[in-house]
C-alpha atoms as a PDB file:
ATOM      1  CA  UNK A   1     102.018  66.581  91.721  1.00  0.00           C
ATOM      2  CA  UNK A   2     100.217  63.040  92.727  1.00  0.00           C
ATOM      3  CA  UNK A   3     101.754  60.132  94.679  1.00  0.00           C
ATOM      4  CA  UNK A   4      99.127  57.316  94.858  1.00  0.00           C
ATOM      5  CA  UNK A   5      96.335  59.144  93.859  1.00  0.00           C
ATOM      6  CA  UNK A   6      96.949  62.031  96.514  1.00  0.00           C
ATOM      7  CA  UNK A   7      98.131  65.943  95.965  1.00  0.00           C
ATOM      8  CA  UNK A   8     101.702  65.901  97.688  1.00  0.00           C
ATOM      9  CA  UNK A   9     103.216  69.244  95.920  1.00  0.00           C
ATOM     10  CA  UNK A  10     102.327  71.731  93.515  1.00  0.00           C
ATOM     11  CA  UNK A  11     103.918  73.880  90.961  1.00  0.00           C
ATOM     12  CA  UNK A  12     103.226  77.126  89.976  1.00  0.00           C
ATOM     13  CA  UNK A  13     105.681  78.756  87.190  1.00  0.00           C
ATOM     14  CA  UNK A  14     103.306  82.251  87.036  1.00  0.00           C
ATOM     15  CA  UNK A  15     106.107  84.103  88.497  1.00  0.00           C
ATOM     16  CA  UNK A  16     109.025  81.729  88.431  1.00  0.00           C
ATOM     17  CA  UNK A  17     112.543  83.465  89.486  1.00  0.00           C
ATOM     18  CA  UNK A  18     115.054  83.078  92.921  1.00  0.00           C
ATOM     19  CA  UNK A  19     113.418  83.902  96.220  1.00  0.00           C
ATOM     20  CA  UNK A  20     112.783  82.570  99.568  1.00  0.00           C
ATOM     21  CA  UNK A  21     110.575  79.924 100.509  1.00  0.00           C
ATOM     22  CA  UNK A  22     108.393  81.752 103.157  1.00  0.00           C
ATOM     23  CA  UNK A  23     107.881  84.178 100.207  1.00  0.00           C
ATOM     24  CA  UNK A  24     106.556  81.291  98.270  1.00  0.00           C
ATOM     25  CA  UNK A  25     104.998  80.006 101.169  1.00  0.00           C
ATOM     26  CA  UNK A  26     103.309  83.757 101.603  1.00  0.00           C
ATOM     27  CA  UNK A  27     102.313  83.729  97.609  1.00  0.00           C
ATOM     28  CA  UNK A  28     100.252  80.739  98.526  1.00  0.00           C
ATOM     29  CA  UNK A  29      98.665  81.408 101.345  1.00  0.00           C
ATOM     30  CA  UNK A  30      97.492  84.571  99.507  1.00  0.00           C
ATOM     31  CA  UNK A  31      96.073  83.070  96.509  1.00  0.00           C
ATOM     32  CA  UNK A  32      95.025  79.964  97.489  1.00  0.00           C
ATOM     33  CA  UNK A  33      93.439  79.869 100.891  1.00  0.00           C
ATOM     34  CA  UNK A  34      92.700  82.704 100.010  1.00  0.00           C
ATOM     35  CA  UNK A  35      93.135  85.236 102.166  1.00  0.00           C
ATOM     36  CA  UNK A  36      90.564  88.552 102.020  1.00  0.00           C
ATOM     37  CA  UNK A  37      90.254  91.857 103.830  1.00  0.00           C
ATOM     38  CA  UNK A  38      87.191  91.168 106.376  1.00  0.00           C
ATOM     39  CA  UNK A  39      85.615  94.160 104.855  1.00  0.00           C
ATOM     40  CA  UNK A  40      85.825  95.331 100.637  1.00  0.00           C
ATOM     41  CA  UNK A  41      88.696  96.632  99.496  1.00  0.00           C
ATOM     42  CA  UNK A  42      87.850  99.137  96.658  1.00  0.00           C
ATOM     43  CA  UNK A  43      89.475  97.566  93.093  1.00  0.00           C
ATOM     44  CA  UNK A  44      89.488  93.848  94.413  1.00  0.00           C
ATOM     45  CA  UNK A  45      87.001  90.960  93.670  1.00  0.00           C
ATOM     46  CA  UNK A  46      85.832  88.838  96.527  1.00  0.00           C
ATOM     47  CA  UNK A  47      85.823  85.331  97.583  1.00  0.00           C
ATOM     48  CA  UNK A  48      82.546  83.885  97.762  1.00  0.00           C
ATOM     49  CA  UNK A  49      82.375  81.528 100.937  1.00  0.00           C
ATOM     50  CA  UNK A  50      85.090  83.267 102.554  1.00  0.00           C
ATOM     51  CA  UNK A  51      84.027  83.682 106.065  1.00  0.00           C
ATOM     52  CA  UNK A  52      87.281  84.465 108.087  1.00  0.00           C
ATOM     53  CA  UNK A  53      86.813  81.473 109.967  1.00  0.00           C
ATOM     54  CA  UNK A  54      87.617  79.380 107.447  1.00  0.00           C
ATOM     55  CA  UNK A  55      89.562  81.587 106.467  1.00  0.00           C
ATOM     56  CA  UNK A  56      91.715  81.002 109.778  1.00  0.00           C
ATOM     57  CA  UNK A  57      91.283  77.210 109.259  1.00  0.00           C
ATOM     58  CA  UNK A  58      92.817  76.809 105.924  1.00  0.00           C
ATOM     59  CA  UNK A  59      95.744  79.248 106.979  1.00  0.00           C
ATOM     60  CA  UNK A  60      96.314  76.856 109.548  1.00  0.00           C
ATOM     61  CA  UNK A  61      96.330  73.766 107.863  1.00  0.00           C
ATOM     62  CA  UNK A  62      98.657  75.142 105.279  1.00  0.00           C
ATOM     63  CA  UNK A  63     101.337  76.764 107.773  1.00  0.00           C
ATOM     64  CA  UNK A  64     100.769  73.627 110.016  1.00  0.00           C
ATOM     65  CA  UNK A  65     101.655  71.393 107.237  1.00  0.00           C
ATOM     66  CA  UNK A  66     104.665  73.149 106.039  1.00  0.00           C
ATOM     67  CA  UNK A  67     106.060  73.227 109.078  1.00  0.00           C
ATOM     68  CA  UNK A  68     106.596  76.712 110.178  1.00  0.00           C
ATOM     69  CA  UNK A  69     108.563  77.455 113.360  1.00  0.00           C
ATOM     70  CA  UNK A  70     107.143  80.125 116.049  1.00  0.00           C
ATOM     71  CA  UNK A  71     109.344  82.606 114.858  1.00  0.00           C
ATOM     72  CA  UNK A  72     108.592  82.130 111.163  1.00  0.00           C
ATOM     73  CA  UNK A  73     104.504  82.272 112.107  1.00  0.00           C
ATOM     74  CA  UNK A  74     105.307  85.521 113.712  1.00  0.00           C
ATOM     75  CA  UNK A  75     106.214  87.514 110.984  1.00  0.00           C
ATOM     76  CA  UNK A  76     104.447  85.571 108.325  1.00  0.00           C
ATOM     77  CA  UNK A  77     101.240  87.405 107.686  1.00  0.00           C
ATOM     78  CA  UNK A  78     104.461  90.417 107.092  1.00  0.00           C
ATOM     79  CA  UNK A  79     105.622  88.351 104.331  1.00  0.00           C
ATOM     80  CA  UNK A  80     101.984  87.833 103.027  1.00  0.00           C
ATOM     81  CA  UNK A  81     101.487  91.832 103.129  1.00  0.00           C
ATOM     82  CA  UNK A  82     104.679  92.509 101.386  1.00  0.00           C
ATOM     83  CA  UNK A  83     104.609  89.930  98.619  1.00  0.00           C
ATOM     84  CA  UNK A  84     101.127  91.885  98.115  1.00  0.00           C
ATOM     85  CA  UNK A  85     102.377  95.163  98.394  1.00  0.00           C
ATOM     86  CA  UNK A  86     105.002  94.012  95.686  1.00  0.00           C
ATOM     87  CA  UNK A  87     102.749  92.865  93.817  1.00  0.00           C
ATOM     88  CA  UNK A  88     100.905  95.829  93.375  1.00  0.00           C
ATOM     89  CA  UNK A  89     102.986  98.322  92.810  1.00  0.00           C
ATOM     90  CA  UNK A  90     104.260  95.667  89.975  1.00  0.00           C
ATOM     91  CA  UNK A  91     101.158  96.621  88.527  1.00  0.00           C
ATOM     92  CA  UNK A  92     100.504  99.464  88.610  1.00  0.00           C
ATOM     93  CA  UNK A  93     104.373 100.216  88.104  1.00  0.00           C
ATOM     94  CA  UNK A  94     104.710 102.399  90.685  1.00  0.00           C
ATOM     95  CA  UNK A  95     108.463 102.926  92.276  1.00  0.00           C
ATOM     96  CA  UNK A  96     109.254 100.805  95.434  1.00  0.00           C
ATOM     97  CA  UNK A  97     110.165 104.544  97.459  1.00  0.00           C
ATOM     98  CA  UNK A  98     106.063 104.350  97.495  1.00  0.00           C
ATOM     99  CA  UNK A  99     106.162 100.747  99.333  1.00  0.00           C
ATOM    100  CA  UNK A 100     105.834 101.769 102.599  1.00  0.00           C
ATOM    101  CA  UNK A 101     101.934 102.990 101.974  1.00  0.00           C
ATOM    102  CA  UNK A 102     100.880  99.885 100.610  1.00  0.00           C
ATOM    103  CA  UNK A 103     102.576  97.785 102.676  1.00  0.00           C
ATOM    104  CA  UNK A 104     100.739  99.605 105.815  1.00  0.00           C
ATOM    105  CA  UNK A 105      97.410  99.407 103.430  1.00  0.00           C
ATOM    106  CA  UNK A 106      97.754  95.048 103.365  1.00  0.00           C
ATOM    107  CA  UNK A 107      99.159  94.884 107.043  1.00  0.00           C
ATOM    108  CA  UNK A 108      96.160  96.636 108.720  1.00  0.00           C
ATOM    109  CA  UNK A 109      93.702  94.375 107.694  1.00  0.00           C
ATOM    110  CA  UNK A 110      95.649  91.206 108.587  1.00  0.00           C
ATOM    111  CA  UNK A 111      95.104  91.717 112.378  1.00  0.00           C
ATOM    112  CA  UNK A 112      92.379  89.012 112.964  1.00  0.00           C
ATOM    113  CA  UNK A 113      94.356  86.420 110.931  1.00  0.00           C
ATOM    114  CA  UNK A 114      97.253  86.274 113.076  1.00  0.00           C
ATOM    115  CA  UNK A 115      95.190  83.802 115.748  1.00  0.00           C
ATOM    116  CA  UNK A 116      95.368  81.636 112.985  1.00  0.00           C
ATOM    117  CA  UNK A 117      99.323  81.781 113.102  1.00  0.00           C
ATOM    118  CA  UNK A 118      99.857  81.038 117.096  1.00  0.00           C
ATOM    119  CA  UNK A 119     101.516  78.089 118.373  1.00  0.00           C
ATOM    120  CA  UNK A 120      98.742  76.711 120.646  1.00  0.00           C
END
């Protein structure tokens, strides 16, 4: 959406349903920052250009301008892992009793992000 010539919201109906917002929030910050593993991840196309420095910057900016409290940025990168997680075994239509590994499998290479997520 424009106001004035300027981006002030977007909308993305790919997987339109109820949920939160800092899983909406976490969809975003996943897809468009994007966010990568700092090393390859078998199965999963890179980012060109995506250093995790800027990486870190553009995480930033977007939790910065939606607001996030402390609390929120503290379990956010979670909610990144576990919309992922999700994701996947949507895909590959696995049962959610499996979860648990690919949830661990996102959350392990999130570590260096979190800086990204801190208050100061």
């Amino acid at each position: 959406m424009r106001r004035d010539g300027r981006i002030v919201g977007l909308l993305d109906w790919d997987q339109c349903g109820p949920g939160r917002d800092l899983e909406d929030l976490a969809y975003a910050a996943w897809v468009w920052v994007p966010l990568e593993a700092p090393e390859p991840v078998q199965g999963h196309r890179r980012i060109e250009h995506s250093s995790l420095r800027a990486q870190q910057r553009r995480l930033r900016v977007l939790v910065d301008a939606y607001g996030l409290t402390a609390a929120q940025r503290q379990t956010f990168l979670t909610e990144v892992a576990y919309g992922q997680a999700m994701n996947k075994l949507w895909w590959e239509g696995q049962r959610v009793a499996v979860f648990g590994a690919a949830m661990q499998r996102f959350t392990s290479s999130w570590v260096p992000l979190s800086d990204a997520l801190s208050d100061g």
